[in-house]
Protein backbone atom coordinates (compact mmCIF):
# COMPACT_ATOMS: atom_id res chain seq x y z
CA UNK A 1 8.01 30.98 -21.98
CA UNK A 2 9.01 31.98 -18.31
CA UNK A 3 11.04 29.85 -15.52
CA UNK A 4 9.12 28.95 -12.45
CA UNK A 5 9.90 30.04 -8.97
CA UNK A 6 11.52 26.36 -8.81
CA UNK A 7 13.56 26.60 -11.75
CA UNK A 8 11.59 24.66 -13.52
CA UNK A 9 10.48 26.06 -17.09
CA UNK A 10 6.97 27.08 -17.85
CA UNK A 11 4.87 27.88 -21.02
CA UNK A 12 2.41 30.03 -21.22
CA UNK A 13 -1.24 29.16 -22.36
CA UNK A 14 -3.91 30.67 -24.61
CA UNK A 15 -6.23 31.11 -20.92
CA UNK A 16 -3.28 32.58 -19.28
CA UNK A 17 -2.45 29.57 -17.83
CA UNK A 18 0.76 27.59 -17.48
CA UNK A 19 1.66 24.20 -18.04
CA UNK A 20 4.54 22.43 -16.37
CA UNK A 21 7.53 20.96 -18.88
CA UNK A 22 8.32 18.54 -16.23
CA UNK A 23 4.39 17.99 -15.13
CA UNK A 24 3.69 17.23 -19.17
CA UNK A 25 7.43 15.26 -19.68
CA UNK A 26 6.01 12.97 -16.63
CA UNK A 27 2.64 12.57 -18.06
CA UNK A 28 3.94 11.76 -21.47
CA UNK A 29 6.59 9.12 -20.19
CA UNK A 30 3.89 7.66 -18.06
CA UNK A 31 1.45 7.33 -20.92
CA UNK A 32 4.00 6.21 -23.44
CA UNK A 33 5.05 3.23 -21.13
CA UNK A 34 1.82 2.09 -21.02
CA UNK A 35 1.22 2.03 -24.26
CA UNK A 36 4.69 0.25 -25.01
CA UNK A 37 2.71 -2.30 -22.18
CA UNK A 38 -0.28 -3.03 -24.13
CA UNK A 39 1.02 -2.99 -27.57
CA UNK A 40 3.43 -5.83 -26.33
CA UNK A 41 0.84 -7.41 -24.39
CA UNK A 42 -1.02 -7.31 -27.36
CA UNK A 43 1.53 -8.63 -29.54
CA UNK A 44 1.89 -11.82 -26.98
CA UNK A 45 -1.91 -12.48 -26.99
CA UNK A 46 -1.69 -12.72 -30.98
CA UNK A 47 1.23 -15.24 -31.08
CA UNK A 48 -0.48 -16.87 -28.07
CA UNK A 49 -3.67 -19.40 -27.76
CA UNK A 50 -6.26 -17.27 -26.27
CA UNK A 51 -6.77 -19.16 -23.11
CA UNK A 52 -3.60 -18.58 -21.91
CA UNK A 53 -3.65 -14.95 -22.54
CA UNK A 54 -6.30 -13.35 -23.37
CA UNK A 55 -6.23 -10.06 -25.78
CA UNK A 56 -6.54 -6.41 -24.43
CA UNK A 57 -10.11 -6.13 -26.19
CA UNK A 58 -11.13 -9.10 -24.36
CA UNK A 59 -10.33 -7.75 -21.19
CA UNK A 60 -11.46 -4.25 -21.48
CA UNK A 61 -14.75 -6.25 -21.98
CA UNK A 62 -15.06 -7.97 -19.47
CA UNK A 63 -14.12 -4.80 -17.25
CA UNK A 64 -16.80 -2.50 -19.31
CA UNK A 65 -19.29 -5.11 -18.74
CA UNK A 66 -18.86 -5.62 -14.75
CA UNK A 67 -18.52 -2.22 -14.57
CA UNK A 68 -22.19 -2.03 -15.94
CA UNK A 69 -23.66 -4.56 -13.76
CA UNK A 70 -22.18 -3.25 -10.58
CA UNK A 71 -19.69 -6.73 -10.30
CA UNK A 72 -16.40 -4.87 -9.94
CA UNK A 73 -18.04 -2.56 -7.16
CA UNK A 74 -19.60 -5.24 -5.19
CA UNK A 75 -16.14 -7.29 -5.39
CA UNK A 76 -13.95 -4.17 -4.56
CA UNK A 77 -16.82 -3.87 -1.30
CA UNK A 78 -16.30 -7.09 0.06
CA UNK A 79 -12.08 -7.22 -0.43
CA UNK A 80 -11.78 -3.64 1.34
CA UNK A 81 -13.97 -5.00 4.19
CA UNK A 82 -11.05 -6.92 5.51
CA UNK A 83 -8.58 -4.90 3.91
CA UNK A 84 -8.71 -1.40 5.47
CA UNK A 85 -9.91 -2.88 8.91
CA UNK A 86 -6.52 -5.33 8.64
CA UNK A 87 -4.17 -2.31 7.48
CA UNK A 88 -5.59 -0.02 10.10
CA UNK A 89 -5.22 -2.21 12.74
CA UNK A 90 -2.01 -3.99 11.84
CA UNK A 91 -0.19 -0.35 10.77
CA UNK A 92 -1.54 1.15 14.55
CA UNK A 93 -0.21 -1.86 16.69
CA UNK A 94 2.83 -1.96 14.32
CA UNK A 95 3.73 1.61 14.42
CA UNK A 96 3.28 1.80 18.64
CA UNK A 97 5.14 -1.82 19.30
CA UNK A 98 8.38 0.01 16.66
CA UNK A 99 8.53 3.47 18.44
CA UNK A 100 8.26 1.77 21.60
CA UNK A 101 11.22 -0.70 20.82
CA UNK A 102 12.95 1.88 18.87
CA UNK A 103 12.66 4.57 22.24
CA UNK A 104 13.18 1.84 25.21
CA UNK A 105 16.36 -0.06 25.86
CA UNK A 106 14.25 -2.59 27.37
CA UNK A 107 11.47 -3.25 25.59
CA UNK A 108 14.17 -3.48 22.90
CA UNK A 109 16.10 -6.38 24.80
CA UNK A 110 12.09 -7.68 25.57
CA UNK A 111 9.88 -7.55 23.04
CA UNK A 112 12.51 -6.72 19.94
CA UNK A 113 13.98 -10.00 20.76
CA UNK A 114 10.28 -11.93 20.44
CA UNK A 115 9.63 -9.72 17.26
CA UNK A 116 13.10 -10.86 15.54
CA UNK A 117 11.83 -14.50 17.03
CA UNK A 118 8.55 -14.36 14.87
CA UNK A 119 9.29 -11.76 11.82
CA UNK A 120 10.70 -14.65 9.90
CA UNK A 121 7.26 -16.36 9.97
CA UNK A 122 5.58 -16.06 6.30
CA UNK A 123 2.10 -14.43 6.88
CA UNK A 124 0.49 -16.95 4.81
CA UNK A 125 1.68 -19.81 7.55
CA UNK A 126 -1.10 -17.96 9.73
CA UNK A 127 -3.35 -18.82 7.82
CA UNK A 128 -4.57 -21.81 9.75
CA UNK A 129 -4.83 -20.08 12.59
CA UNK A 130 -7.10 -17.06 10.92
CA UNK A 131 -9.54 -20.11 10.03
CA UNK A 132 -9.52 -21.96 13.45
CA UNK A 133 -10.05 -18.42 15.19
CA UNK A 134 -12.25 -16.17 12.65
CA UNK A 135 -13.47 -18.70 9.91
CA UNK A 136 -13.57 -18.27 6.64
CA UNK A 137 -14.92 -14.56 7.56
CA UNK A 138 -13.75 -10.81 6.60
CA UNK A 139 -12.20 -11.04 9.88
CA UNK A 140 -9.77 -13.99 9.39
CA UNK A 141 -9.05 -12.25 5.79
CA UNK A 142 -8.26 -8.93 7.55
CA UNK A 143 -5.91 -11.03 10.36
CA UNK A 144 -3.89 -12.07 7.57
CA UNK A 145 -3.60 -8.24 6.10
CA UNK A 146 -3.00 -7.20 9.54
CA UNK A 147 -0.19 -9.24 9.61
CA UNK A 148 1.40 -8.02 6.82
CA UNK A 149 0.49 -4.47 7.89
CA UNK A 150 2.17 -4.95 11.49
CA UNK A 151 5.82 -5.91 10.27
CA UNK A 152 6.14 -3.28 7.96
CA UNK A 153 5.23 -0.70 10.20
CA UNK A 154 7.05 -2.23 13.03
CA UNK A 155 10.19 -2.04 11.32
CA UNK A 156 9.69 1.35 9.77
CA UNK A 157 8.53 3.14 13.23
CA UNK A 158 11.84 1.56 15.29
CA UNK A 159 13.83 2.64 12.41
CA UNK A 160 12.55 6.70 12.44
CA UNK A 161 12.55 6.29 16.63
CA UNK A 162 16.35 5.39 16.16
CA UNK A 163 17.34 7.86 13.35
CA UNK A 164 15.75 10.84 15.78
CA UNK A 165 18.98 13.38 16.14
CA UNK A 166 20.04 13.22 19.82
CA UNK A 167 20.77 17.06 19.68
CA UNK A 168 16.65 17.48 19.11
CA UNK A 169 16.88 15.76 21.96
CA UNK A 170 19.50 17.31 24.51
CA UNK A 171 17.50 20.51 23.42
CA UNK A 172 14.24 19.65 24.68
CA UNK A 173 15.53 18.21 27.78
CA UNK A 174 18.04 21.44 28.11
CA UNK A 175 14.64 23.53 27.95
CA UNK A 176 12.41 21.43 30.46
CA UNK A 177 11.10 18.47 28.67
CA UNK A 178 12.18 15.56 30.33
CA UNK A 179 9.35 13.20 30.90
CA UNK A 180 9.51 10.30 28.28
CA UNK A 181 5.86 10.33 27.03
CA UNK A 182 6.82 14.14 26.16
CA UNK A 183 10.15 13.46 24.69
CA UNK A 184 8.26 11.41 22.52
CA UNK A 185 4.74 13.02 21.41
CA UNK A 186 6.80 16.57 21.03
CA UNK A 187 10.09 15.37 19.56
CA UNK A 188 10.77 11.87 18.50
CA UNK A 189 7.09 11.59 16.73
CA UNK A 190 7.23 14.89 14.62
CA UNK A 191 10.76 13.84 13.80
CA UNK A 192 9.63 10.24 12.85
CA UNK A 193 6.89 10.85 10.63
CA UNK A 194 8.41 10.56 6.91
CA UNK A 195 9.25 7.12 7.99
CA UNK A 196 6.30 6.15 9.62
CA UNK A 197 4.21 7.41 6.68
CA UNK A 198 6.84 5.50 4.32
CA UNK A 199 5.90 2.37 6.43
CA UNK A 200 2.25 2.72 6.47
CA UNK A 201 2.48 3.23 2.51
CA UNK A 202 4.09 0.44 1.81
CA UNK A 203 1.96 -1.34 3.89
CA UNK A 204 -1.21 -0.50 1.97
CA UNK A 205 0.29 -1.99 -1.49
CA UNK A 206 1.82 -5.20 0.41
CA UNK A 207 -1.60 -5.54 2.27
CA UNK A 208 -3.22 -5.63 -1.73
CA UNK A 209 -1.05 -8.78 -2.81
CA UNK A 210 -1.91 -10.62 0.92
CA UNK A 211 -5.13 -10.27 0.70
CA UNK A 212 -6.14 -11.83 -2.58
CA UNK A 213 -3.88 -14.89 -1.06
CA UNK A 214 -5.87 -14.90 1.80
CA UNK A 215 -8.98 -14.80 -0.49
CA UNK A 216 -7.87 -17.56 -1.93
CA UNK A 217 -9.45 -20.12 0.82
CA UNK A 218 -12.93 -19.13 0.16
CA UNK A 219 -13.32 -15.59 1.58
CA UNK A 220 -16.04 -13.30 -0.24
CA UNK A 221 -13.85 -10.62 -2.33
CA UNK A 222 -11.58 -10.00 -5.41
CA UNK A 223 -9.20 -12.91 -5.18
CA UNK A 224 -11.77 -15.64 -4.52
CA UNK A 225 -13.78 -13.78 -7.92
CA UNK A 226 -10.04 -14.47 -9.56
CA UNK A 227 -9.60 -17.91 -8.40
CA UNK A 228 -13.54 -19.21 -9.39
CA UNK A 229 -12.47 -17.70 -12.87
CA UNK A 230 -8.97 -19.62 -13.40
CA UNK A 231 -10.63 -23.06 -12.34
CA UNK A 232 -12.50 -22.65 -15.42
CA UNK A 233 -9.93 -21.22 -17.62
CA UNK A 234 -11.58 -17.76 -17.78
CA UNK A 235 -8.28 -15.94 -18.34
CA UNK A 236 -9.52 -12.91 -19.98
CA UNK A 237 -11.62 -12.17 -16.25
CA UNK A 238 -8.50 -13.11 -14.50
CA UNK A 239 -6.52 -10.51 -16.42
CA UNK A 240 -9.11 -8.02 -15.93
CA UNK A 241 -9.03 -8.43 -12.14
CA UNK A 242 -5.78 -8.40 -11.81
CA UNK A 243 -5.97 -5.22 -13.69
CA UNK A 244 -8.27 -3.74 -11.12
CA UNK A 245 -6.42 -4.82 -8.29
CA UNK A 246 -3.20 -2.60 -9.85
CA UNK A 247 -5.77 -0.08 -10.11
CA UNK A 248 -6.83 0.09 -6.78
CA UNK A 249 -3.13 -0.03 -5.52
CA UNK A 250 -2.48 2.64 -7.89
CA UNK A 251 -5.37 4.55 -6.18
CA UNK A 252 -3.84 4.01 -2.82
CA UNK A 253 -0.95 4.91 -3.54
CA UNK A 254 -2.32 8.18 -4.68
CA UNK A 255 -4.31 8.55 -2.10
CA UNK A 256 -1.31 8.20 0.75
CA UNK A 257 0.87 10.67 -1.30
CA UNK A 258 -1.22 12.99 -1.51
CA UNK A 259 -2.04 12.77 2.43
CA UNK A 260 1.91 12.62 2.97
CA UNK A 261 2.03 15.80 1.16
CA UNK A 262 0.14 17.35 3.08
CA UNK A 263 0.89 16.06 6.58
CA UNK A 264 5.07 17.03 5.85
CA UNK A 265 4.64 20.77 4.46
CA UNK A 266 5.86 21.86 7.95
CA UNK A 267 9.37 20.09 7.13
């Protein structure tokens, strides 16, 4: 046994490896919670008539089998072809409107003032609007996530733009950086980024839970597969959908962390 550079304690393995205490405490937690989820889930489904919630077995089945006959693929396919066009584009426009609000006094008193107008508008009340302008198309679908994806990121930028530290600030302009576009790509950016990648990732998981909604009215994709199944009381694909849609935020999630990890090593 020997302690890490980080204090943390390591063991020593037959290869000449080492494994992480905390890495392997995490993993067990993690693994133990889900069990404690399934055997209770399990439990429930027993004391429970199976179409209101269907057994573990059940749904592993129906995820085994779509997983064989390409279902779950094709379905994940046509969801992420509004989603990641709708989080791109919602999280770009979001994250330039917030720094700009968050760096000018008068775009705050401008457009801040329209933006605390219309941020108390539900996304799903555009709805109506996505289907007069786009149809029920990937595009109206990936309005709606854009939506979602623009608040968030809004708020999160303006936030990071106002929490810069005006010393950073007097500095540059002490050593010759004055102009405002500079002030901002060499200093308020850099300094802004653990909140604008905080906004864009919670973004991506909120954008998830829109978008089956938005699925909802007849859009090709994950949600509409979810709602087809609960009109005829096929719970146990419902739960395994559901399922795949914590998956894929899981996956996301993942995905973003790792980036973010990478992205703030210079801090």
């Amino acid at each position: 046994m020997v302690a890490s550079e980080t204090d943390t304690v390591d063991y020593l393995t037959d290869d000449g490896g080492f494994v992480d205490v905390e890495d392997a405490r995490d993993a067990a937690l993690q693994g133990g919670a889900l069990a404690v989820f399934v055997a209770l889930w399990w439990a429930g489904a027993v004391l429970t008539p199976a179409n209101l919630l269907p057994t573990p077995p059940s749904v592993a089945s129906v995820v085994v089998s779509d997983v064989a006959n390409g279902t779950v693929f094709e379905l994940v396919w046509q969801s992420l072809r509004h989603y990641i066009p709708g989080l791109l584009i919602g999280s770009a426009l979001g994250m330039a409107t917030g720094v700009l609000v968050g760096w000018s006094d008068t775009a705050a008193e401008t457009v801040g003032t329209v933006a605390q107008f219309l941020r108390p508008i539900p996304p799903l009340a555009w709805i109506p609007f996505a289907i007069i302008w786009f149809g029920l198309t990937d595009a109206g679908a990936a309005f709606i996530v854009a939506v979602v994806a623009f608040w968030i990121n809004y708020y999160n930028a303006e936030s990071g733009v106002a929490s810069v530290d005006r010393e950073l600030l007097e500095v540059a302009q002490s050593l010759g950086t004055t102009s405002n576009v500079r002030l901002v790509r060499k200093v308020v950016l850099p300094s802004a980024v653990p909140e604008l990648i905080t906004g864009f990732r919670t973004a991506a998981g909120q954008a998830w839970m829109v978008m089956v909604a938005a699925e909802l009215l007849g859009v090709a994709g994950i949600g509409k597969h979810l709602w087809d199944a609960a009109n005829f009381l096929q719970m146990d694909v419902v739960m395994a959908y559901m399922l795949v849609i914590g998956l894929l935020f899981l996956l996301t999630d993942r995905l973003i962390v790792l980036v973010q990890g990478r992205v703030l090593t210079w801090r």
